[in-house]
Every structure is written in C-alpha cells, then in structure tokens.
PDB file of N, CA and C in Angstrom:
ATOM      1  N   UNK A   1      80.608  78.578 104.795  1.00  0.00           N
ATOM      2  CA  UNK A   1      81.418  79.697 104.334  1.00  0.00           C
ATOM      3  C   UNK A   1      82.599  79.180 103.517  1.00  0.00           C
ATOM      4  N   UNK A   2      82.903  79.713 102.464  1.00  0.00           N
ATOM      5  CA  UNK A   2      83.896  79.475 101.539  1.00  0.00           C
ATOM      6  C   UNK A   2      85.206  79.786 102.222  1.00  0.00           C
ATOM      7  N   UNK A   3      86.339  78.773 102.092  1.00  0.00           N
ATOM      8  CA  UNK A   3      87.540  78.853 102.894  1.00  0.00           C
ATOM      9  C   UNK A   3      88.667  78.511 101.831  1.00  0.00           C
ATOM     10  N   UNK A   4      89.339  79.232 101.379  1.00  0.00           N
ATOM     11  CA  UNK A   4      90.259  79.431 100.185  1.00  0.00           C
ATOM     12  C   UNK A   4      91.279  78.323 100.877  1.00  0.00           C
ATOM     13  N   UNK A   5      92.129  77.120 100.107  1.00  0.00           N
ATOM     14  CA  UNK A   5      92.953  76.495 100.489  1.00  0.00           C
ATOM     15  C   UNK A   5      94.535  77.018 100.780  1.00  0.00           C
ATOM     16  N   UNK A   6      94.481  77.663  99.411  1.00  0.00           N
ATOM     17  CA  UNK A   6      96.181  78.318  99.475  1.00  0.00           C
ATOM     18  C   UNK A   6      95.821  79.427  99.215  1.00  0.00           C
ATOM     19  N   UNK A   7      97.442  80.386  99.062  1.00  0.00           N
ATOM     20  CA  UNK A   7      97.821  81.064  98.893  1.00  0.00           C
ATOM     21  C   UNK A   7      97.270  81.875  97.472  1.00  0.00           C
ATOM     22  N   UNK A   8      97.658  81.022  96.601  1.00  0.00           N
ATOM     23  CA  UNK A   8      97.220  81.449  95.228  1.00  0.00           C
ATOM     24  C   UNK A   8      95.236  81.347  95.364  1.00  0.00           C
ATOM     25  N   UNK A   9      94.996  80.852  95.636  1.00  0.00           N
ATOM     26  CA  UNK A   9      93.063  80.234  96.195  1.00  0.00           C
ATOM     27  C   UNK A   9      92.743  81.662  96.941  1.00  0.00           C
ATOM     28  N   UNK A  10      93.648  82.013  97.429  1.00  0.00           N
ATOM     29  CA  UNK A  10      93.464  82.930  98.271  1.00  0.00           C
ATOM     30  C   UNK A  10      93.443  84.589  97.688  1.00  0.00           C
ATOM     31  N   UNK A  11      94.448  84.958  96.574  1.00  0.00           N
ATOM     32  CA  UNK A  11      94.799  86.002  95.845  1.00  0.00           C
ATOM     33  C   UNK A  11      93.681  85.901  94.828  1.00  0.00           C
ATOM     34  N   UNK A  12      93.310  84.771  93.927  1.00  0.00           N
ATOM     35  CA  UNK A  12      92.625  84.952  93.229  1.00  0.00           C
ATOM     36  C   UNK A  12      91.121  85.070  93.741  1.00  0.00           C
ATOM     37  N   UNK A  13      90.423  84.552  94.991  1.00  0.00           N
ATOM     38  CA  UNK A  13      89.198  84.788  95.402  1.00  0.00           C
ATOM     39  C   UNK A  13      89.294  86.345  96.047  1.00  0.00           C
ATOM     40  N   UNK A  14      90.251  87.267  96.640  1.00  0.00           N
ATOM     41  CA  UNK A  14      90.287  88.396  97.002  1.00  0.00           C
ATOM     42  C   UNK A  14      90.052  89.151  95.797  1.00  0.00           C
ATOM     43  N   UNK A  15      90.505  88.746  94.852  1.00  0.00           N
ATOM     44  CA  UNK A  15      90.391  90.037  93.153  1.00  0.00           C
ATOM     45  C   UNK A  15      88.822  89.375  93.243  1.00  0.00           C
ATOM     46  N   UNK A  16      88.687  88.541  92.916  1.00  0.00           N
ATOM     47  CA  UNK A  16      86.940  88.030  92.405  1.00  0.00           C
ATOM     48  C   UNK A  16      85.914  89.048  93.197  1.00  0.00           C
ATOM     49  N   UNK A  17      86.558  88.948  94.583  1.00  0.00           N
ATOM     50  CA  UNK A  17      85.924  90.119  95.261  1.00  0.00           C
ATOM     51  C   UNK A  17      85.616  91.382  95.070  1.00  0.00           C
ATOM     52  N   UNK A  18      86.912  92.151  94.654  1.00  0.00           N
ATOM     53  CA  UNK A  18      87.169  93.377  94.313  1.00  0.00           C
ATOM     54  C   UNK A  18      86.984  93.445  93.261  1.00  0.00           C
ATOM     55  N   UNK A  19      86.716  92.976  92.237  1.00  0.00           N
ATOM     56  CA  UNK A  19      86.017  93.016  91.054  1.00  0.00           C
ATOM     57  C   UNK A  19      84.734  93.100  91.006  1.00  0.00           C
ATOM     58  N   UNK A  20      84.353  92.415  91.603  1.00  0.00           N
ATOM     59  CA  UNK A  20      82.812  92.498  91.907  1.00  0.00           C
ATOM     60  C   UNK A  20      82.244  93.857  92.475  1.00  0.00           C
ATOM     61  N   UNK A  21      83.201  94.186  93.619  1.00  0.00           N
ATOM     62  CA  UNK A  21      82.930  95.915  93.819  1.00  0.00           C
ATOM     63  C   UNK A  21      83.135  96.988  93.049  1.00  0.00           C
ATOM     64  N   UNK A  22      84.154  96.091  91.923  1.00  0.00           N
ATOM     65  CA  UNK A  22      84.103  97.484  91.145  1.00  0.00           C
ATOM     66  C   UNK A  22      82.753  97.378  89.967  1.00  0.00           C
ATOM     67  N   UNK A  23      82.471  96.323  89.438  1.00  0.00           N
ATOM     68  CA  UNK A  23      81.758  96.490  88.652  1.00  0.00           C
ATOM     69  C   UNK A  23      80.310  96.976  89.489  1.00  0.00           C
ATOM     70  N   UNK A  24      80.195  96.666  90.456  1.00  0.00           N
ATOM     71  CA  UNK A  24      79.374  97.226  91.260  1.00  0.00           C
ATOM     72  C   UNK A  24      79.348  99.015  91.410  1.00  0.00           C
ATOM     73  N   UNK A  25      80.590  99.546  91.260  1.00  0.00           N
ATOM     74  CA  UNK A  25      81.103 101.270  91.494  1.00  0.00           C
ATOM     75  C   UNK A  25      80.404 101.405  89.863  1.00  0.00           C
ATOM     76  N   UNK A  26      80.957 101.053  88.719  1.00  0.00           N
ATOM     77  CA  UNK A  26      80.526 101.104  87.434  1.00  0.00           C
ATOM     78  C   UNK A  26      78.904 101.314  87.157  1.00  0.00           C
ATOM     79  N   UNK A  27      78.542 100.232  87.990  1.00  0.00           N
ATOM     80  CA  UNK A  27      76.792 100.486  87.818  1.00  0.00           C
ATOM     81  C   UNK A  27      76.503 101.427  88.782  1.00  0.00           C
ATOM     82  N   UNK A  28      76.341 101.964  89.989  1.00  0.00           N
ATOM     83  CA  UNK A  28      76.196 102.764  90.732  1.00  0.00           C
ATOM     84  C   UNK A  28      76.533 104.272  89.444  1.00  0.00           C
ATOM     85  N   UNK A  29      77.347 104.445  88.865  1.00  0.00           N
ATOM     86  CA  UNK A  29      78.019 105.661  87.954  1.00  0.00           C
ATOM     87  C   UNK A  29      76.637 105.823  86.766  1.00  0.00           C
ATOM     88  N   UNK A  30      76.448 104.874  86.766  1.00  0.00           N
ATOM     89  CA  UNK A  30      75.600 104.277  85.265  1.00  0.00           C
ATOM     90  C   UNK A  30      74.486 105.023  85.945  1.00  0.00           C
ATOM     91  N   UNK A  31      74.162 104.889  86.816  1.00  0.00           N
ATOM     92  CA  UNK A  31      73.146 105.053  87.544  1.00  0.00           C
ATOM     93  C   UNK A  31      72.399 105.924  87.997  1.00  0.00           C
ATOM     94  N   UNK A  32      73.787 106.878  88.135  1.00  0.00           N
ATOM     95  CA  UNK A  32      73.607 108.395  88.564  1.00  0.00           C
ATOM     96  C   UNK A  32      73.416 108.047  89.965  1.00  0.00           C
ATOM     97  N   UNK A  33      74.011 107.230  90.944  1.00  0.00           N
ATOM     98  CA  UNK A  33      74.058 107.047  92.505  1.00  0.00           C
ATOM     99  C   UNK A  33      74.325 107.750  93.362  1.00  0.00           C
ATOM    100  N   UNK A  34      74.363 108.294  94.580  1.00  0.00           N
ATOM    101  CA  UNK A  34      74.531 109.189  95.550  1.00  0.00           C
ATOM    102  C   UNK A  34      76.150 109.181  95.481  1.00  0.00           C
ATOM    103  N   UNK A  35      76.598 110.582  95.056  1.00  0.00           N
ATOM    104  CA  UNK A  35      78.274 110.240  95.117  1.00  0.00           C
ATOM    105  C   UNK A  35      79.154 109.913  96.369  1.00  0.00           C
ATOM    106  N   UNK A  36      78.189 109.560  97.857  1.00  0.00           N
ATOM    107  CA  UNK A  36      78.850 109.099  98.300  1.00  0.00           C
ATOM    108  C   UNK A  36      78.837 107.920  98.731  1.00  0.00           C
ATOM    109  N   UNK A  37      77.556 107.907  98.485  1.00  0.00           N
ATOM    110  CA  UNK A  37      77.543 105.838  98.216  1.00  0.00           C
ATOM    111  C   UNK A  37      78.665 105.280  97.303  1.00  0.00           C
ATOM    112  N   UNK A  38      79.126 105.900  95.858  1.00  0.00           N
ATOM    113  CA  UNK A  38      79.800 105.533  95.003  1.00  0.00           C
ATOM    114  C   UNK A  38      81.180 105.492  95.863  1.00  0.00           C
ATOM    115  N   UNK A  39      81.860 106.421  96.810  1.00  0.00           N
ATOM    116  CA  UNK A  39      82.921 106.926  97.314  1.00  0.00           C
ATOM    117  C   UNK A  39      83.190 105.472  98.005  1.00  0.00           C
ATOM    118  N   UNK A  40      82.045 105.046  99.342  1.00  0.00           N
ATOM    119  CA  UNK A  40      82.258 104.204 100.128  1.00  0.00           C
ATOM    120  C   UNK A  40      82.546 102.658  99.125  1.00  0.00           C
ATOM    121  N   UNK A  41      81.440 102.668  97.788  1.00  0.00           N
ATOM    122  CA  UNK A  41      82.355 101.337  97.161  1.00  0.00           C
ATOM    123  C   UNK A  41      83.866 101.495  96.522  1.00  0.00           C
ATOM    124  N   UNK A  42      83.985 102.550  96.025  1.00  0.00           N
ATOM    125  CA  UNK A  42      85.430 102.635  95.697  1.00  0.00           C
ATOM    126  C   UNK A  42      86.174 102.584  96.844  1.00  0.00           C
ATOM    127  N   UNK A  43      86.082 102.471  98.487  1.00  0.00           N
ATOM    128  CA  UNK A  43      87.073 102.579  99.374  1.00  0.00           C
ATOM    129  C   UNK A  43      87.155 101.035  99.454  1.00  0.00           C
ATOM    130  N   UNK A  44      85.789 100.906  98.526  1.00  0.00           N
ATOM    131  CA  UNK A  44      85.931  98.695  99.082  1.00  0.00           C
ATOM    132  C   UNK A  44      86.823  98.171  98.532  1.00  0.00           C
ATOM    133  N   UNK A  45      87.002  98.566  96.891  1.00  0.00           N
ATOM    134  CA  UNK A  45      88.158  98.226  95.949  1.00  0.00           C
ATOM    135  C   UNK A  45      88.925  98.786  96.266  1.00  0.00           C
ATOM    136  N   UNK A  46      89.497  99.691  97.070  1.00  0.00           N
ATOM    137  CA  UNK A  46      91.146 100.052  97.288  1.00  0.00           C
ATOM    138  C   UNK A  46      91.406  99.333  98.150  1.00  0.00           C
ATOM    139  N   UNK A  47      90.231  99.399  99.274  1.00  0.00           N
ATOM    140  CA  UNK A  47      91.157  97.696 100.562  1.00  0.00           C
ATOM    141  C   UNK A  47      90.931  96.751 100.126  1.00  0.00           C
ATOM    142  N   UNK A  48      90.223  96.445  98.920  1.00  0.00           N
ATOM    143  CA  UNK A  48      90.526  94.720  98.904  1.00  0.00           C
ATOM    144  C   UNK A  48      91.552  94.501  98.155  1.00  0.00           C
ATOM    145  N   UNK A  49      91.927  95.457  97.187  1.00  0.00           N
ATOM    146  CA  UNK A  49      93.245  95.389  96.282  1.00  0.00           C
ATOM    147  C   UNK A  49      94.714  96.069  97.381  1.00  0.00           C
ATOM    148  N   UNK A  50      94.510  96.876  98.066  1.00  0.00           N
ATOM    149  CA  UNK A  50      95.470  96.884  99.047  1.00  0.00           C
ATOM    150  C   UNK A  50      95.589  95.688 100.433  1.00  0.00           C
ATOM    151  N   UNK A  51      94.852  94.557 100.190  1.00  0.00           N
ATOM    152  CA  UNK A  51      94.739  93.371 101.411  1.00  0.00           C
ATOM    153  C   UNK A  51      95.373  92.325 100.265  1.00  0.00           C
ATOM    154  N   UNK A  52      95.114  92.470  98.903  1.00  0.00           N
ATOM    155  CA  UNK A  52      95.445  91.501  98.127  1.00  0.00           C
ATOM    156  C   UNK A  52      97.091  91.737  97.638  1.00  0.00           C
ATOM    157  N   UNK A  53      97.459  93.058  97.959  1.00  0.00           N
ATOM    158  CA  UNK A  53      98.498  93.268  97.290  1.00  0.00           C
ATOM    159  C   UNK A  53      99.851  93.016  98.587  1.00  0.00           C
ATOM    160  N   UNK A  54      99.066  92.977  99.765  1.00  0.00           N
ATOM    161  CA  UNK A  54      99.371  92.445 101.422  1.00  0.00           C
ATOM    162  C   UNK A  54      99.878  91.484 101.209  1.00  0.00           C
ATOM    163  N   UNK A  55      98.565  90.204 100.348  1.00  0.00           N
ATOM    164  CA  UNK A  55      98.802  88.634 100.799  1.00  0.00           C
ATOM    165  C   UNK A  55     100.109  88.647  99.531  1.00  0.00           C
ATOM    166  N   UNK A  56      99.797  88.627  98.207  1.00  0.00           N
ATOM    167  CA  UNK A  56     101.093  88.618  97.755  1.00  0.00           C
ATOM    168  C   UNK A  56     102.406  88.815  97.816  1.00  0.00           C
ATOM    169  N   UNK A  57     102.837  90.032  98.396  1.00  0.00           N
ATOM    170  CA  UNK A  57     103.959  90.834  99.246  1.00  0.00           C
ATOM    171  C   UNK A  57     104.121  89.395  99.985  1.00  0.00           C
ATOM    172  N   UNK A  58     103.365  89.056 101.051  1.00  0.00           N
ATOM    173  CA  UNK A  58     103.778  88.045 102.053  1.00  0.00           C
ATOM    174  C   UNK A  58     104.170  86.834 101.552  1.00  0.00           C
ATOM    175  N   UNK A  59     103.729  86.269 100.406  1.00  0.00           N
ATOM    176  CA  UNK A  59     104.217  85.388  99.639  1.00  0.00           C
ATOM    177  C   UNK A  59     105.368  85.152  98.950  1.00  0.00           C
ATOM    178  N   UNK A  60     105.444  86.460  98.318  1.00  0.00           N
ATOM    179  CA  UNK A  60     106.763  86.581  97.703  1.00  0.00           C
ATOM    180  C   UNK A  60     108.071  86.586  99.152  1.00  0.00           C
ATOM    181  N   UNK A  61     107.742  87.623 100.065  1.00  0.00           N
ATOM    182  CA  UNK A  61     109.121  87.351 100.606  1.00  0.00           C
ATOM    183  C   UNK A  61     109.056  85.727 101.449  1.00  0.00           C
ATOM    184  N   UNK A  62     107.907  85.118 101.404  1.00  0.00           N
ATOM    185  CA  UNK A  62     107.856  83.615 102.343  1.00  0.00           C
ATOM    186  C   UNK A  62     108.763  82.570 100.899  1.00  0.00           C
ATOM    187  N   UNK A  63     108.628  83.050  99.482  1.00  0.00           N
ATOM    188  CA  UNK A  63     109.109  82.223  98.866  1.00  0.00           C
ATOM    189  C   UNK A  63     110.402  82.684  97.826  1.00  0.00           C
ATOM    190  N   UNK A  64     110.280  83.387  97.326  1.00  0.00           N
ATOM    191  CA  UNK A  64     111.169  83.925  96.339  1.00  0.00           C
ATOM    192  C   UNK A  64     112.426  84.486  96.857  1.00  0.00           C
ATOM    193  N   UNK A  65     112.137  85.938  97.921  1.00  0.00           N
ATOM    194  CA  UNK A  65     113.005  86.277  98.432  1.00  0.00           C
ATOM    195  C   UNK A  65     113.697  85.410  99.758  1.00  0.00           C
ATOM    196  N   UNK A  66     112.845  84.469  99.887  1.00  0.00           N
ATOM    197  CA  UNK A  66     113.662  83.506 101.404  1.00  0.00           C
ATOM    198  C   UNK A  66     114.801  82.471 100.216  1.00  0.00           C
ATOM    199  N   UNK A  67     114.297  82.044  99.128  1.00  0.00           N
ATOM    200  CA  UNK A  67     114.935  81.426  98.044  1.00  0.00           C
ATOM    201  C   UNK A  67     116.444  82.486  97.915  1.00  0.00           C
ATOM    202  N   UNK A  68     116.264  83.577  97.212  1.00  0.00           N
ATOM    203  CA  UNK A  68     117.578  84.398  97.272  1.00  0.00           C
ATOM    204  C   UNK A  68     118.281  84.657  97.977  1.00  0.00           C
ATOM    205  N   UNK A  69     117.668  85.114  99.339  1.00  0.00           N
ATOM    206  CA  UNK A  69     118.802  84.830 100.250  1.00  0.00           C
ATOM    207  C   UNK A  69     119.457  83.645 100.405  1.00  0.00           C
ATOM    208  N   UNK A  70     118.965  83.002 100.169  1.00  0.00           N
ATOM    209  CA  UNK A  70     119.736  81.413 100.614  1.00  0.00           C
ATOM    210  C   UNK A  70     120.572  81.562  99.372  1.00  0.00           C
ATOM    211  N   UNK A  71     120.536  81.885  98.481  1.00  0.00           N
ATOM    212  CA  UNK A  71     121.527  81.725  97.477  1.00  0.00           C
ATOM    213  C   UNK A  71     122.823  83.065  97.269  1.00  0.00           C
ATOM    214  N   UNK A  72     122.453  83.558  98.045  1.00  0.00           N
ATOM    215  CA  UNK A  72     123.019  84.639  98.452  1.00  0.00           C
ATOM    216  C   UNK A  72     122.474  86.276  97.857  1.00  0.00           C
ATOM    217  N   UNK A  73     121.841  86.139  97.255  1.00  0.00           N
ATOM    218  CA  UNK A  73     121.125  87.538  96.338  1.00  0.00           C
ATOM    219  C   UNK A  73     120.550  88.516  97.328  1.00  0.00           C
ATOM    220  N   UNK A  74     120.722  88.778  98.843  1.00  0.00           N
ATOM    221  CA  UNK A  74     120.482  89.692  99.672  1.00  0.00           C
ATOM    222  C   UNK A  74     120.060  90.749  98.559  1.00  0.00           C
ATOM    223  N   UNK A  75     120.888  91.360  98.465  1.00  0.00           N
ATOM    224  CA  UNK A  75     121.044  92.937  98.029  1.00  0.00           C
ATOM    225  C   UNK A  75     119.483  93.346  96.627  1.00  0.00           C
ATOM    226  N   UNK A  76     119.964  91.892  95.673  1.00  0.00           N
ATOM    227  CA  UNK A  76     118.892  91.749  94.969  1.00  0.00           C
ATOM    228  C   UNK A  76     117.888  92.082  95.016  1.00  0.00           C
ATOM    229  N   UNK A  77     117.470  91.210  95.598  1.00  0.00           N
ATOM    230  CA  UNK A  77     116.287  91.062  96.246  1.00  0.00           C
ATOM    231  C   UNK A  77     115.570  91.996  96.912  1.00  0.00           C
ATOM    232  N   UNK A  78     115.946  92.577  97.511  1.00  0.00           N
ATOM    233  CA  UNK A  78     115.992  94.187  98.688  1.00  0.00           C
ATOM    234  C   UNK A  78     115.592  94.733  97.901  1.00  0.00           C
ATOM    235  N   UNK A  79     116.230  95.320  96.763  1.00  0.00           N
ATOM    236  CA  UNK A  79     116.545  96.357  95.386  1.00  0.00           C
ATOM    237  C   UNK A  79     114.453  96.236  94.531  1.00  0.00           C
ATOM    238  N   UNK A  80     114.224  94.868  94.425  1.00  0.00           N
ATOM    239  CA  UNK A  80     113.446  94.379  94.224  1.00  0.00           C
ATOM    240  C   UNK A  80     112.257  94.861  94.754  1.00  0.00           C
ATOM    241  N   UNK A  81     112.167  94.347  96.017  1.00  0.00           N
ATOM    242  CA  UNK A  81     110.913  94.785  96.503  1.00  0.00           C
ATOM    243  C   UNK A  81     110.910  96.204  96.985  1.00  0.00           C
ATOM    244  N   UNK A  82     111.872  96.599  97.196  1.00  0.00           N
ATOM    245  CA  UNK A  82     112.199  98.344  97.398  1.00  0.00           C
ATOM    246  C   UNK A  82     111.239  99.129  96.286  1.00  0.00           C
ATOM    247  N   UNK A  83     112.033  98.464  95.027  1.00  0.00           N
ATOM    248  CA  UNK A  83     111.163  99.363  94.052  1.00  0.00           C
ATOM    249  C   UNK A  83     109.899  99.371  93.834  1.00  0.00           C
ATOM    250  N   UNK A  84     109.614  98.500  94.588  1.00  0.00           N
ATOM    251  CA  UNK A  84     107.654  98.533  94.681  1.00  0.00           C
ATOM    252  C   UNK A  84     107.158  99.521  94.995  1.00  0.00           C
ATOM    253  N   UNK A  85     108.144  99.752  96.533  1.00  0.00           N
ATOM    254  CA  UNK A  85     107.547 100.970  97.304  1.00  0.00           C
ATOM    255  C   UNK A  85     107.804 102.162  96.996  1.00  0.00           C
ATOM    256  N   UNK A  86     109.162 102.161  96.358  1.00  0.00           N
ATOM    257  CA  UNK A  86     109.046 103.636  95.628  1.00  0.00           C
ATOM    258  C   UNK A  86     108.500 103.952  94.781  1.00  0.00           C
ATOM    259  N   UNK A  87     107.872 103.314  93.962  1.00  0.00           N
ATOM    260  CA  UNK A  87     107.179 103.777  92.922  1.00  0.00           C
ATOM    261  C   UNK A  87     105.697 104.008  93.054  1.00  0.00           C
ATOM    262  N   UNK A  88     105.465 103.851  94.418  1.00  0.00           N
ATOM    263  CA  UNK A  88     103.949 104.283  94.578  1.00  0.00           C
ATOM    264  C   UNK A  88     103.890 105.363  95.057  1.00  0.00           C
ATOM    265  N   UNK A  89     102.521 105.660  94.380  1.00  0.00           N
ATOM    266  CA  UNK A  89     102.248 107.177  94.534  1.00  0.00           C
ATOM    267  C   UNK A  89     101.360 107.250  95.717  1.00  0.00           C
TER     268      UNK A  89
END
C-alpha cells in the first residue's frame, strides 16, 4: 500500500485522488449514469477535497501560524485563517 511521506506527499496524493473521482463524475454525466450513482461520486470529491482542505489547515497552523505567533502576529494571523471560514458558503 502506498504511504505518502510528508505533508506536502500527502496533499498532493489526496487531490490525485479526488481528481480521479471527479473525472470519474464527468464520465458517469457523459454517460447518461443513474443520477444517483453520479450524486454518491460527487459526495467522494467533496470529502476528499474537504479531508484535503483538513490536512492543509493543519499544516498551516503547525507552521506558519505557530511561526507568527512567535513573532508576535497573534491577531494576524487569527484575521487570516478567520477569513477562510467566513467566506464559505
């Protein structure tokens, strides 16, 4: 079984994934597929891009934002990843 080394090994084999399901949703469409077969692969690409968008989040505050605080940019930083979350719909 394939075992991603890092972090980045790790983000980029999760998209390879979810790419693959989507082009997979694309042909299923092409196809004229049972629309809810199509439904269950599109739920594959929203959790693998919502697990990928997980591991990143966890990265950034393990490196960037642990970096700012130490330099003192609290507030920054906060402001930062805040606006991630507000801006999703």
């Amino acid at each position: 079984m394939y075992r991603p080394k890092d972090t980045k090994e790790r983000i980029h084999h999760r998209l390879k994934i979810s790419k693959g399901h989507l082009e997979k949703v694309i042909k299923m469409i092409e196809n004229d597929e049972y629309c809810i077969d199509v439904m269950h692969q599109i739920n594959a690409v929203e959790s693998g891009l919502k697990e990928t968008g997980n591991l990143v989040l966890e990265n950034h505050l393990k490196t960037c934002v642990a970096d700012a605080m130490r330099k003192g940019k609290q507030e920054e930083s906060v402001k930062e990843v805040m606006s991630v979350f507000k801006t999703k719909i």
